[in-house]
PDB file of N, CA and C in Angstrom:
ATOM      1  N   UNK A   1      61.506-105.387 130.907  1.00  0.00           N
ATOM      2  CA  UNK A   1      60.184-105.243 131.502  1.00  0.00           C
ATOM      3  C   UNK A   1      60.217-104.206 132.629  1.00  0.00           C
ATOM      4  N   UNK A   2      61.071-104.213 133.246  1.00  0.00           N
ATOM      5  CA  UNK A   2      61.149-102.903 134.442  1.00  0.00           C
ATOM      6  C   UNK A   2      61.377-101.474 134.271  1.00  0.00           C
ATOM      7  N   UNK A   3      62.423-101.510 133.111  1.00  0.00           N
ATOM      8  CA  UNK A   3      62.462 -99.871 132.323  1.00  0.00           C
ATOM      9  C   UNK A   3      60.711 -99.367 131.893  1.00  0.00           C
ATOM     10  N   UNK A   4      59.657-100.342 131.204  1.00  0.00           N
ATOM     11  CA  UNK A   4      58.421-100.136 130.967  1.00  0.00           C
ATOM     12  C   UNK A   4      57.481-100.001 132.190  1.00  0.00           C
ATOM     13  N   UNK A   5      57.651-100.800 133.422  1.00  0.00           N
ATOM     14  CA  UNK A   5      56.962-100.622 134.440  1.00  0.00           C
ATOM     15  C   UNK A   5      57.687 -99.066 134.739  1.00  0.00           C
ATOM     16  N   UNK A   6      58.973 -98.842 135.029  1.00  0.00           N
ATOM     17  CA  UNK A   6      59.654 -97.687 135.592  1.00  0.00           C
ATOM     18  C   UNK A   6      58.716 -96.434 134.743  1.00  0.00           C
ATOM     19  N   UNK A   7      58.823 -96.513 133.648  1.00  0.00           N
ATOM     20  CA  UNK A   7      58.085 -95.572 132.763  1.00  0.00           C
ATOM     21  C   UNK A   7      56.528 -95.118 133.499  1.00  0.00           C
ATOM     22  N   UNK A   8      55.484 -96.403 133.256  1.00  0.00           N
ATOM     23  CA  UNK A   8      53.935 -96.013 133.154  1.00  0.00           C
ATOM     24  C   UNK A   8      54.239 -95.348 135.211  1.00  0.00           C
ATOM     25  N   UNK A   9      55.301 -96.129 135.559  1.00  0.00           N
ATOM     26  CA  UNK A   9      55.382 -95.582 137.315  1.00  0.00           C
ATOM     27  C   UNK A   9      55.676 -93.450 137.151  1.00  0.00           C
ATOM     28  N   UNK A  10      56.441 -93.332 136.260  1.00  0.00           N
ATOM     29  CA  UNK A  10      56.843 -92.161 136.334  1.00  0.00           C
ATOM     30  C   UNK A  10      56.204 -91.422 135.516  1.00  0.00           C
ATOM     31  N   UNK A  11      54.916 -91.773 134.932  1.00  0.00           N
ATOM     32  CA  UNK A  11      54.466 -90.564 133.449  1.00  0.00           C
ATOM     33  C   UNK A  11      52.903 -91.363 133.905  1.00  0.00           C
ATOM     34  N   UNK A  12      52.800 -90.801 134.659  1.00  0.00           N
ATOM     35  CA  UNK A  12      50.971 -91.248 135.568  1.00  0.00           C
ATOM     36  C   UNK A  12      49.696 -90.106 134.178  1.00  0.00           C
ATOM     37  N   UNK A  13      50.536 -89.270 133.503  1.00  0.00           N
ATOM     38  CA  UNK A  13      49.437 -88.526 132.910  1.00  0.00           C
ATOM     39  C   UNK A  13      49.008 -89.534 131.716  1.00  0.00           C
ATOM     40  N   UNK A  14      50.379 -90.537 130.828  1.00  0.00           N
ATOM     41  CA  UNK A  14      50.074 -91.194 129.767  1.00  0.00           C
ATOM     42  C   UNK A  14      49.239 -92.518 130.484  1.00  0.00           C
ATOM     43  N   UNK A  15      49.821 -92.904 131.745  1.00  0.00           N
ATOM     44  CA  UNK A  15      49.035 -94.067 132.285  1.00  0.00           C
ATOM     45  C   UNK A  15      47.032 -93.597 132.278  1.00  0.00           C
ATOM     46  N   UNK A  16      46.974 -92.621 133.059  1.00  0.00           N
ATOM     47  CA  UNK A  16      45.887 -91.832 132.624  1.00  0.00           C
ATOM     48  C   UNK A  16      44.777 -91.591 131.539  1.00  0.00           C
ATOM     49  N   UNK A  17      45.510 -91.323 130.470  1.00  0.00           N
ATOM     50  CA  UNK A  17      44.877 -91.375 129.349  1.00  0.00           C
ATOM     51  C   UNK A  17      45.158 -92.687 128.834  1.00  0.00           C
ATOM     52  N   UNK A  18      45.485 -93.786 128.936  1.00  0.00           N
ATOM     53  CA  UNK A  18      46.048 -95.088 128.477  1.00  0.00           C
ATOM     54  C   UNK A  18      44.622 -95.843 129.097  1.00  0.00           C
ATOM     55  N   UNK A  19      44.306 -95.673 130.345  1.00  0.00           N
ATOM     56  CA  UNK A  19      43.212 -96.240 131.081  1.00  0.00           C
ATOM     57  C   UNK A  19      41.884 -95.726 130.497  1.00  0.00           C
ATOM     58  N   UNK A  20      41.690 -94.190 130.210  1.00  0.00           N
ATOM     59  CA  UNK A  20      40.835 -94.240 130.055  1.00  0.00           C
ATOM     60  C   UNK A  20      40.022 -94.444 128.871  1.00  0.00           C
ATOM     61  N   UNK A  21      41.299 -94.364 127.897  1.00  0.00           N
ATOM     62  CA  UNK A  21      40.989 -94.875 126.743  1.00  0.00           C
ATOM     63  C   UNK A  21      40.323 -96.833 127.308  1.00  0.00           C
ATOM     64  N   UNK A  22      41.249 -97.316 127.381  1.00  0.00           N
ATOM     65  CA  UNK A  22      40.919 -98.724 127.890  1.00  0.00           C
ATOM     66  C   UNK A  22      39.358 -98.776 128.629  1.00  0.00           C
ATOM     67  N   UNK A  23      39.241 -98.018 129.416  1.00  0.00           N
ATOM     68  CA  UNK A  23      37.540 -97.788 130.105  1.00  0.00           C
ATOM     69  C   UNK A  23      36.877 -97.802 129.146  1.00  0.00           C
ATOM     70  N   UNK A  24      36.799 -96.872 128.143  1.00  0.00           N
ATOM     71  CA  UNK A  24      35.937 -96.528 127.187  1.00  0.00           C
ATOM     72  C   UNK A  24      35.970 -97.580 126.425  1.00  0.00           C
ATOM     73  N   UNK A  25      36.915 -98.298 125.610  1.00  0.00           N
ATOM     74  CA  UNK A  25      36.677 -98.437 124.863  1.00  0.00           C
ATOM     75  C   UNK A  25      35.853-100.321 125.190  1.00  0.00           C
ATOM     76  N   UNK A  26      36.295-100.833 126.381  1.00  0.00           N
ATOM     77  CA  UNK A  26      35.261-101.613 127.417  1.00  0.00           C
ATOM     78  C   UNK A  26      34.065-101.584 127.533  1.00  0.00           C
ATOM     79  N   UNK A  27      33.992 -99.821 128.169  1.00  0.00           N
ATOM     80  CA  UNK A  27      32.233 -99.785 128.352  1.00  0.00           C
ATOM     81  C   UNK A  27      31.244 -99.516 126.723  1.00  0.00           C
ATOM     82  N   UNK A  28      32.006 -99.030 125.668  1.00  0.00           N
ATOM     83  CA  UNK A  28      31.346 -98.652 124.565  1.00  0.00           C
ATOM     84  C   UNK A  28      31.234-100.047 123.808  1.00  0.00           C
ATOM     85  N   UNK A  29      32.256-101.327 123.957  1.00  0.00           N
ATOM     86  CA  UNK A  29      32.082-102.786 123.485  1.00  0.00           C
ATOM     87  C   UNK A  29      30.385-103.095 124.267  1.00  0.00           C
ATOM     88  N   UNK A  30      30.668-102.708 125.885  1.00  0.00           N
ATOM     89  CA  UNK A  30      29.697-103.350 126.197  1.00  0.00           C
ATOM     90  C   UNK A  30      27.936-102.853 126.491  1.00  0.00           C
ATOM     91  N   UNK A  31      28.024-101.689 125.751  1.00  0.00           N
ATOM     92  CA  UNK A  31      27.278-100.966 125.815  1.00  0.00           C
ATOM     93  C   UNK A  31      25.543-101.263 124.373  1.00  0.00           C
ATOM     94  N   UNK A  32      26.387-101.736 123.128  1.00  0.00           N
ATOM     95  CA  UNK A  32      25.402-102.589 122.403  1.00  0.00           C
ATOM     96  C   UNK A  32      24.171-103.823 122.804  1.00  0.00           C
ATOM     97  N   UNK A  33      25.124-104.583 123.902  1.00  0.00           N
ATOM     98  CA  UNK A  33      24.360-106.075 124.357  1.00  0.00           C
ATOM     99  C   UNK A  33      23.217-105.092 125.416  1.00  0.00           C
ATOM    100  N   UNK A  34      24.114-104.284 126.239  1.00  0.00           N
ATOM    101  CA  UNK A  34      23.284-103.888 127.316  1.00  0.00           C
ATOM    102  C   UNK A  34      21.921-103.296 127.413  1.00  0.00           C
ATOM    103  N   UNK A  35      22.271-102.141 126.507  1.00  0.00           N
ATOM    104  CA  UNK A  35      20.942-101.707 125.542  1.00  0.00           C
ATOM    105  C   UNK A  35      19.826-103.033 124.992  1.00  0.00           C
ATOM    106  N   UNK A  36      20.724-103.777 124.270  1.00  0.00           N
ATOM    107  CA  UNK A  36      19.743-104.794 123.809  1.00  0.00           C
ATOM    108  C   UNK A  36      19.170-105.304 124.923  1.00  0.00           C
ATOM    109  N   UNK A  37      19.272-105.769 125.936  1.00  0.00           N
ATOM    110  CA  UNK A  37      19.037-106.485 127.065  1.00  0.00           C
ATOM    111  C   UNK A  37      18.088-105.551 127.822  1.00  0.00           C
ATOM    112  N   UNK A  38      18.280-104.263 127.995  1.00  0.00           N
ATOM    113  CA  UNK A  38      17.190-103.411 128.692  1.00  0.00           C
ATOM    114  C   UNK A  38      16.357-103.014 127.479  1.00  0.00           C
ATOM    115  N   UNK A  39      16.482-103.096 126.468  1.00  0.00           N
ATOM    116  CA  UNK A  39      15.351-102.752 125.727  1.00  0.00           C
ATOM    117  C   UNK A  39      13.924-103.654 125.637  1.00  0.00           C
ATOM    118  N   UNK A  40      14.164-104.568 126.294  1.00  0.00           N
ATOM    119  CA  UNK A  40      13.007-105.703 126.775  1.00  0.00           C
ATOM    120  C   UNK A  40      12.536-105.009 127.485  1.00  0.00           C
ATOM    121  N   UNK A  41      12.841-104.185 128.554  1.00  0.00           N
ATOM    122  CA  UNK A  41      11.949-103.503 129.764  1.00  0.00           C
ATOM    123  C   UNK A  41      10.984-103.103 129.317  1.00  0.00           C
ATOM    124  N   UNK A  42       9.247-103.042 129.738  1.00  0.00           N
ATOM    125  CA  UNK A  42       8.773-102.651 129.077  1.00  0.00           C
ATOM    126  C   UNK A  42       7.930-100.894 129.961  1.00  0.00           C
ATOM    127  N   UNK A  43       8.378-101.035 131.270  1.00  0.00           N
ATOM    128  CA  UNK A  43       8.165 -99.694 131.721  1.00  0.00           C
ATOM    129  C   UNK A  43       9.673 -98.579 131.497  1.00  0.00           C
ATOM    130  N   UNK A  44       9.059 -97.603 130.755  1.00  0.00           N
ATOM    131  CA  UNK A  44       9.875 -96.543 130.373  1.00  0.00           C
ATOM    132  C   UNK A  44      11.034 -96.290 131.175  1.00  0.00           C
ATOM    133  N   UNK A  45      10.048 -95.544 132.591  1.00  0.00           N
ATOM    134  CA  UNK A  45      11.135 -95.095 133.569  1.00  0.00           C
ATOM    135  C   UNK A  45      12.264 -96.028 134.080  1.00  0.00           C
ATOM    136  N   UNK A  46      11.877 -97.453 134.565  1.00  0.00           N
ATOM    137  CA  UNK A  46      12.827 -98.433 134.718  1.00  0.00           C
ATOM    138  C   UNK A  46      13.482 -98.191 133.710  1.00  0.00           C
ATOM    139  N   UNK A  47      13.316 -98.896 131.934  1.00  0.00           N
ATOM    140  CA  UNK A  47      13.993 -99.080 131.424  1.00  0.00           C
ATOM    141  C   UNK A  47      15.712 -97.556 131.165  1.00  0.00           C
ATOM    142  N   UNK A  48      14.942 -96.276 131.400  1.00  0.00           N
ATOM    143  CA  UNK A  48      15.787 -95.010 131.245  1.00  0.00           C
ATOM    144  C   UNK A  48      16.982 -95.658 132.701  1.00  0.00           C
ATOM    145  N   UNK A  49      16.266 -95.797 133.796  1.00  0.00           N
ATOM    146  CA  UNK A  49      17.398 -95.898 135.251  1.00  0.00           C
ATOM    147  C   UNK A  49      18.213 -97.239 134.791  1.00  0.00           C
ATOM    148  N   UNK A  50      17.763 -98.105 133.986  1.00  0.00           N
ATOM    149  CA  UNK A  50      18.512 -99.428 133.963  1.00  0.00           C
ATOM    150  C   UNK A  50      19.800 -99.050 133.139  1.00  0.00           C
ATOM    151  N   UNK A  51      19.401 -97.923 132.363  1.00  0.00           N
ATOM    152  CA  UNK A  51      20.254 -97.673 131.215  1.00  0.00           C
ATOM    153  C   UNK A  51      20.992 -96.742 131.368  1.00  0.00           C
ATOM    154  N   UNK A  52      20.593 -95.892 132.451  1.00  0.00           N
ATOM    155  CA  UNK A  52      21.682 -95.166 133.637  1.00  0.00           C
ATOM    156  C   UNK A  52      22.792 -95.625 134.181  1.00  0.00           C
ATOM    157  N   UNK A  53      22.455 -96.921 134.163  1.00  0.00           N
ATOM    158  CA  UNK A  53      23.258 -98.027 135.844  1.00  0.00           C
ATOM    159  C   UNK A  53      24.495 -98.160 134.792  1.00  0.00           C
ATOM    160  N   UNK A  54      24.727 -97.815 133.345  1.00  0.00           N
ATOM    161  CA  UNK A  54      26.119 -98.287 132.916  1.00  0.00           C
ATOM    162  C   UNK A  54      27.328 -97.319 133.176  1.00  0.00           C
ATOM    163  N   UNK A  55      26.576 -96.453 133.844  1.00  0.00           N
ATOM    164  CA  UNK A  55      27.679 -95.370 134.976  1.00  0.00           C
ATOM    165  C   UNK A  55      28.350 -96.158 135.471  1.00  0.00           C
ATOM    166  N   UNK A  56      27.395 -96.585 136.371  1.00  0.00           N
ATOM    167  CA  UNK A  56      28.012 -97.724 137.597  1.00  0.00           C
ATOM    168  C   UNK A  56      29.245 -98.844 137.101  1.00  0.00           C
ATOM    169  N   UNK A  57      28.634 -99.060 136.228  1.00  0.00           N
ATOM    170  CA  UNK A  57      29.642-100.043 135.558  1.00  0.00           C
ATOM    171  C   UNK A  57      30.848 -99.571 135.139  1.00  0.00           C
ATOM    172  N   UNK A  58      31.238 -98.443 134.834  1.00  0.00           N
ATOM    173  CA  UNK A  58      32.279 -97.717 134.162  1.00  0.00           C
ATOM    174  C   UNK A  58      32.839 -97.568 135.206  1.00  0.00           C
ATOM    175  N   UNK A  59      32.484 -97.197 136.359  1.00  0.00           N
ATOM    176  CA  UNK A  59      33.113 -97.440 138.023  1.00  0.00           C
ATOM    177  C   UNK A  59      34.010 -98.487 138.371  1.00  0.00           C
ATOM    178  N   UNK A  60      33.017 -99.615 137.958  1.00  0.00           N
ATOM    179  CA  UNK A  60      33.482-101.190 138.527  1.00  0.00           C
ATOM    180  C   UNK A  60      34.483-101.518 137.531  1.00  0.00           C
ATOM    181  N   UNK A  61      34.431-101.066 136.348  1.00  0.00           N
ATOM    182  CA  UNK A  61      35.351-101.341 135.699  1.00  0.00           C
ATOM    183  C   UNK A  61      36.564-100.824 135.641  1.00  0.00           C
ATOM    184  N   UNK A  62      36.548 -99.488 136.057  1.00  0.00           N
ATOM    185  CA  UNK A  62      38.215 -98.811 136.566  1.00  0.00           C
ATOM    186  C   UNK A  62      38.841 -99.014 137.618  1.00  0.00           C
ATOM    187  N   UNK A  63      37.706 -99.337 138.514  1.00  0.00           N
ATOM    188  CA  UNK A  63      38.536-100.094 139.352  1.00  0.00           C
ATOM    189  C   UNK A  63      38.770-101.331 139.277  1.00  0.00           C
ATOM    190  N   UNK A  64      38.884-102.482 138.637  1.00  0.00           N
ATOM    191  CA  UNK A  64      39.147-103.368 138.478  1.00  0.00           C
ATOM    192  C   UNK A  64      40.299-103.400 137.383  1.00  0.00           C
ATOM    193  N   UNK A  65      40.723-102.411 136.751  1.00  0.00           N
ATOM    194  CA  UNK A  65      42.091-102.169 135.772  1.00  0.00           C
ATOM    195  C   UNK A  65      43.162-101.397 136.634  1.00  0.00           C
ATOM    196  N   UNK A  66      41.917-100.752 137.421  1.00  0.00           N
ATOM    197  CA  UNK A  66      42.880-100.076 138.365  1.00  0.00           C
ATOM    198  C   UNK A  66      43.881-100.877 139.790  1.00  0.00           C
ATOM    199  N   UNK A  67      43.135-101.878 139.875  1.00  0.00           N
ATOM    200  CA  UNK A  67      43.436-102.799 140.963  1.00  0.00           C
ATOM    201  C   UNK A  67      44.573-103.853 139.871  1.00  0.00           C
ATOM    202  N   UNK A  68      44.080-103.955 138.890  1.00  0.00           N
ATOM    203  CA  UNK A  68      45.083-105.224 138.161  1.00  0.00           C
ATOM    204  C   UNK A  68      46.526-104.038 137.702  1.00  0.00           C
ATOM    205  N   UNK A  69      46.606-102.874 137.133  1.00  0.00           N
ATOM    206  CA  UNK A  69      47.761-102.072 137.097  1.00  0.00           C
ATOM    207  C   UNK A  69      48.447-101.720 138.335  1.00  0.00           C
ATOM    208  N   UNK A  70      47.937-101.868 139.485  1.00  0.00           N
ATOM    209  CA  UNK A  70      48.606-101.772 141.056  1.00  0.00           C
ATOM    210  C   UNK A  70      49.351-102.761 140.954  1.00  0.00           C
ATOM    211  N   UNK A  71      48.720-104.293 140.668  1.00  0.00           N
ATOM    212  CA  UNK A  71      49.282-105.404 141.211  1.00  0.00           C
ATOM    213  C   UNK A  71      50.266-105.912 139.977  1.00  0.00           C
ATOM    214  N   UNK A  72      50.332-105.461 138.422  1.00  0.00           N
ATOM    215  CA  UNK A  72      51.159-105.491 137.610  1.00  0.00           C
ATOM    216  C   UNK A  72      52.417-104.549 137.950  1.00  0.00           C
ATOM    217  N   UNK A  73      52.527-103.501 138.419  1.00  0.00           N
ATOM    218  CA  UNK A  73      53.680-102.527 138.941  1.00  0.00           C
ATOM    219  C   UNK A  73      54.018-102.312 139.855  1.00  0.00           C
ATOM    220  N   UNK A  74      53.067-102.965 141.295  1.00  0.00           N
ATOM    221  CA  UNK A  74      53.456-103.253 142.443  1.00  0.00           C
ATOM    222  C   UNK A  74      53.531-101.682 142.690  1.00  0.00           C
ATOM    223  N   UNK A  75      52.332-100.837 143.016  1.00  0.00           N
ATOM    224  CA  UNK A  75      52.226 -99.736 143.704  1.00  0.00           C
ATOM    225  C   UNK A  75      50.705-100.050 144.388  1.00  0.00           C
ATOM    226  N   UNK A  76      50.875 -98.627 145.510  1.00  0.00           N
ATOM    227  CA  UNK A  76      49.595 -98.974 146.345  1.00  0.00           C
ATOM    228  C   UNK A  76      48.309 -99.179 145.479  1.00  0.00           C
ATOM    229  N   UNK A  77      47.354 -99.283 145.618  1.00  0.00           N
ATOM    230  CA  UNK A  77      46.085 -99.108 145.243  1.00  0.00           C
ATOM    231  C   UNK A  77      45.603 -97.627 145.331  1.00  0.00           C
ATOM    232  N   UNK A  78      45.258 -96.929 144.252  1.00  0.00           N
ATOM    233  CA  UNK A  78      44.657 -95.499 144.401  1.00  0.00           C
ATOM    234  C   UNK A  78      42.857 -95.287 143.984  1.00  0.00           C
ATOM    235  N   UNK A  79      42.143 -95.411 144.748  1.00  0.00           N
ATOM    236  CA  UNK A  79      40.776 -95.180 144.869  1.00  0.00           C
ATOM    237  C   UNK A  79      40.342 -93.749 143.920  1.00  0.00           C
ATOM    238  N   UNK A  80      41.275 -92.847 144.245  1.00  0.00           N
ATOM    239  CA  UNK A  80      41.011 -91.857 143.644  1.00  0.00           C
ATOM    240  C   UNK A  80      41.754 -91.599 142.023  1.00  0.00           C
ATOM    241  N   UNK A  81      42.873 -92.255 141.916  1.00  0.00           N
ATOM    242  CA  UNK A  81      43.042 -92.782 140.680  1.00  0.00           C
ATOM    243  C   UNK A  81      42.035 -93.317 139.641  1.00  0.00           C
ATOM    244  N   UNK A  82      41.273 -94.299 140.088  1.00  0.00           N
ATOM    245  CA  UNK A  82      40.379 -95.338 139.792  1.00  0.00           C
ATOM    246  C   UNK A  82      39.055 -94.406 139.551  1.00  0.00           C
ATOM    247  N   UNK A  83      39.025 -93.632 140.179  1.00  0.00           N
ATOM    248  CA  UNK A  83      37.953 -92.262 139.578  1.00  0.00           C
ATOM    249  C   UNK A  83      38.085 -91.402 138.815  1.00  0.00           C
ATOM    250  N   UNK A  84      39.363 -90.827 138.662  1.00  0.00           N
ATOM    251  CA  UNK A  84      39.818 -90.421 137.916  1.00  0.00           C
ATOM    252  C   UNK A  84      39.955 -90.831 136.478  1.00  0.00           C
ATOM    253  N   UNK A  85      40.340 -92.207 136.203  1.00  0.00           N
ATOM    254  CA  UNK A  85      40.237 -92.618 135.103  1.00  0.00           C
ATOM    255  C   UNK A  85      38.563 -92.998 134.777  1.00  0.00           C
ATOM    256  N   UNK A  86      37.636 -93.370 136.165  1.00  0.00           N
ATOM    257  CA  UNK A  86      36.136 -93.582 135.175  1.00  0.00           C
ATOM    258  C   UNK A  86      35.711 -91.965 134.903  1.00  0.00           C
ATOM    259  N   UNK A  87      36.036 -91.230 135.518  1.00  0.00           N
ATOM    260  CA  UNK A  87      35.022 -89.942 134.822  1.00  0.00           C
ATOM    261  C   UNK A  87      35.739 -89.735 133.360  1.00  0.00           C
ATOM    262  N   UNK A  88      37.004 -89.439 133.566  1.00  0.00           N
ATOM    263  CA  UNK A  88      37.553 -89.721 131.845  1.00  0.00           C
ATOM    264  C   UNK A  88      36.850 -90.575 131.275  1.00  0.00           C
ATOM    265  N   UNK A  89      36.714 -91.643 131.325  1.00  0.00           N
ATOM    266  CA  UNK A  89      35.853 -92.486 130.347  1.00  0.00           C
ATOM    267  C   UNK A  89      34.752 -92.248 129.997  1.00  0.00           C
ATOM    268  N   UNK A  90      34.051 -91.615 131.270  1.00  0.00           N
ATOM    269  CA  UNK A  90      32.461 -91.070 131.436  1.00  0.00           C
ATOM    270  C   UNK A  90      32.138 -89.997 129.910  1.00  0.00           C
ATOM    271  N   UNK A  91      33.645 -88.608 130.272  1.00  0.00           N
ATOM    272  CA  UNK A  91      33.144 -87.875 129.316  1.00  0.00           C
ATOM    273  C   UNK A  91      33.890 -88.111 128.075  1.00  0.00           C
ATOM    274  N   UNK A  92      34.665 -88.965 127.584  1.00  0.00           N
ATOM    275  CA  UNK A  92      34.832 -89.557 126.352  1.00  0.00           C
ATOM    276  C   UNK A  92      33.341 -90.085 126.013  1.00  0.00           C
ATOM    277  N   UNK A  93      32.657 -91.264 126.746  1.00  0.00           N
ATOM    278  CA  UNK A  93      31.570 -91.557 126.017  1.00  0.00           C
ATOM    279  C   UNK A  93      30.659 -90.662 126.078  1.00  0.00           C
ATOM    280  N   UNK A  94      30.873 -89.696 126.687  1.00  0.00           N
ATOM    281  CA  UNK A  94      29.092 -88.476 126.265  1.00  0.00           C
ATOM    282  C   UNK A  94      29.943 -87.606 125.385  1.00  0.00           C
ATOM    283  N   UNK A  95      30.552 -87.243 124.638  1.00  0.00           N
ATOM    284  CA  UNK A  95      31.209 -86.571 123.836  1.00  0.00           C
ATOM    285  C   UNK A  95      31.200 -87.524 122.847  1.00  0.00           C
ATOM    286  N   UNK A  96      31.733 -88.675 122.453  1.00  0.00           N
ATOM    287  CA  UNK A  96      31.050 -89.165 121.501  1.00  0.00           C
ATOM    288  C   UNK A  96      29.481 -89.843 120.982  1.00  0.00           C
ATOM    289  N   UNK A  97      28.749 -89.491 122.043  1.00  0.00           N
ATOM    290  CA  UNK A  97      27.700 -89.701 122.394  1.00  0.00           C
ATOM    291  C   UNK A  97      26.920 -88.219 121.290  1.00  0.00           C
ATOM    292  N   UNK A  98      27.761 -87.143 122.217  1.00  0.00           N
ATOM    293  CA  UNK A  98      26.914 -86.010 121.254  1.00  0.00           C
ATOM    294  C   UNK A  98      27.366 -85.474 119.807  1.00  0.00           C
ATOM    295  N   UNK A  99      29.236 -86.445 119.742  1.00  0.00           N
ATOM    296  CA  UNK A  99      29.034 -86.270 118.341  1.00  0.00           C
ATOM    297  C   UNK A  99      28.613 -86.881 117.217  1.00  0.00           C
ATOM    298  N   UNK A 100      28.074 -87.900 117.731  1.00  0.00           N
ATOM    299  CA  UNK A 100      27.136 -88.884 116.462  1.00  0.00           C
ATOM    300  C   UNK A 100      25.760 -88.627 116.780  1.00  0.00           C
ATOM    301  N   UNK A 101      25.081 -87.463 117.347  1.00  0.00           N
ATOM    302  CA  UNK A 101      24.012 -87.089 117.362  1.00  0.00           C
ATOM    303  C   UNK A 101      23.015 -87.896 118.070  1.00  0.00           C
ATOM    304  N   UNK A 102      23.620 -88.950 119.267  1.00  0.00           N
ATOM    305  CA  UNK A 102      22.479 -89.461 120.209  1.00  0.00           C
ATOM    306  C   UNK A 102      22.296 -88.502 121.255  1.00  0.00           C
ATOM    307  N   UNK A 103      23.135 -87.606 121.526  1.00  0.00           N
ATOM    308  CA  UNK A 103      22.193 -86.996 123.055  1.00  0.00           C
ATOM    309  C   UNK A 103      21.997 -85.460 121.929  1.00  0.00           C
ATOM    310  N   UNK A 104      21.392 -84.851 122.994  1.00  0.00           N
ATOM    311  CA  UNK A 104      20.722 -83.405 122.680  1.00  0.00           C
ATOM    312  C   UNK A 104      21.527 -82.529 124.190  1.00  0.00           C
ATOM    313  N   UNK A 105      22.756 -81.853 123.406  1.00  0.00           N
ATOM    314  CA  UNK A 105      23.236 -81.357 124.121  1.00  0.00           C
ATOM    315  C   UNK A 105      22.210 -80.180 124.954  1.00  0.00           C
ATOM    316  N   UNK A 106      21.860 -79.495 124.441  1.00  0.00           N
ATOM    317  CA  UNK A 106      20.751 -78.012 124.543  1.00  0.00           C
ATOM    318  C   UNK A 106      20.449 -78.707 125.826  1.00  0.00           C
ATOM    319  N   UNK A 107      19.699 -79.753 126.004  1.00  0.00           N
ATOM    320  CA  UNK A 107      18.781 -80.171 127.249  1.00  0.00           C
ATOM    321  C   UNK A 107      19.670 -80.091 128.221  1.00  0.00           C
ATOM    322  N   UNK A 108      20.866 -79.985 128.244  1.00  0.00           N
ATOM    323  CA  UNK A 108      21.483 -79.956 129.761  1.00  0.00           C
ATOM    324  C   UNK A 108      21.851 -78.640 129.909  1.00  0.00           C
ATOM    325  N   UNK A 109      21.581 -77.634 129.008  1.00  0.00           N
ATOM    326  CA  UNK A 109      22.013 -76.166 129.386  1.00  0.00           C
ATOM    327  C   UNK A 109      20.872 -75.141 129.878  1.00  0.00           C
TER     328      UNK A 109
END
């Protein structure tokens, strides 16, 4: 067990992509119910910001893998780690977002 902790301690790029795969694949489980759940809203604009807020969540959620992989390997806590792995997650899900044809890339250029 310590040669494997020694490892994810010394190769932070696979820990990296290991998390953010793990983010994603979290926020994209929980991303079906959520939708369902704001799709009750029945004012537009709320319902678009409610459906925004799963940013936020992709936040709370790296840091909370990020806080449980500190305390599994016994290193400090990294805040900026923990961001690091949600924006990875962020643009994994808008990249698969625009390759199954839900967003309209054009509109952000």
């Amino acid at each position: 067990m310590e040669e494997i902790i020694a490892f994810f301690v010394e190769h932070e790029k696979v820990v990296w992509a290991m998390m953010s795969f793990i983010i994603f694949g979290i926020i994209y489980a929980l991303k079906i119910p959520y939708k369902k759940l704001t799709s009750k809203i029945t004012n537009e604009k709320v319902r678009q910001l409610a459906n925004k807020a799963i940013v936020i969540l992709t936040f709370a959620v790296s840091i909370g893998l990020t806080l449980g992989y500190s305390e599994l390997v016994n290193i400090d806590f990294s805040l900026s780690h923990s961001i690091k792995y949600a924006v990875s997650a962020i643009a994994l899900y808008s990249a698969t977002e625009i390759k199954k044809g839900n967003k309209d890339i054009n509109k952000f250029a």
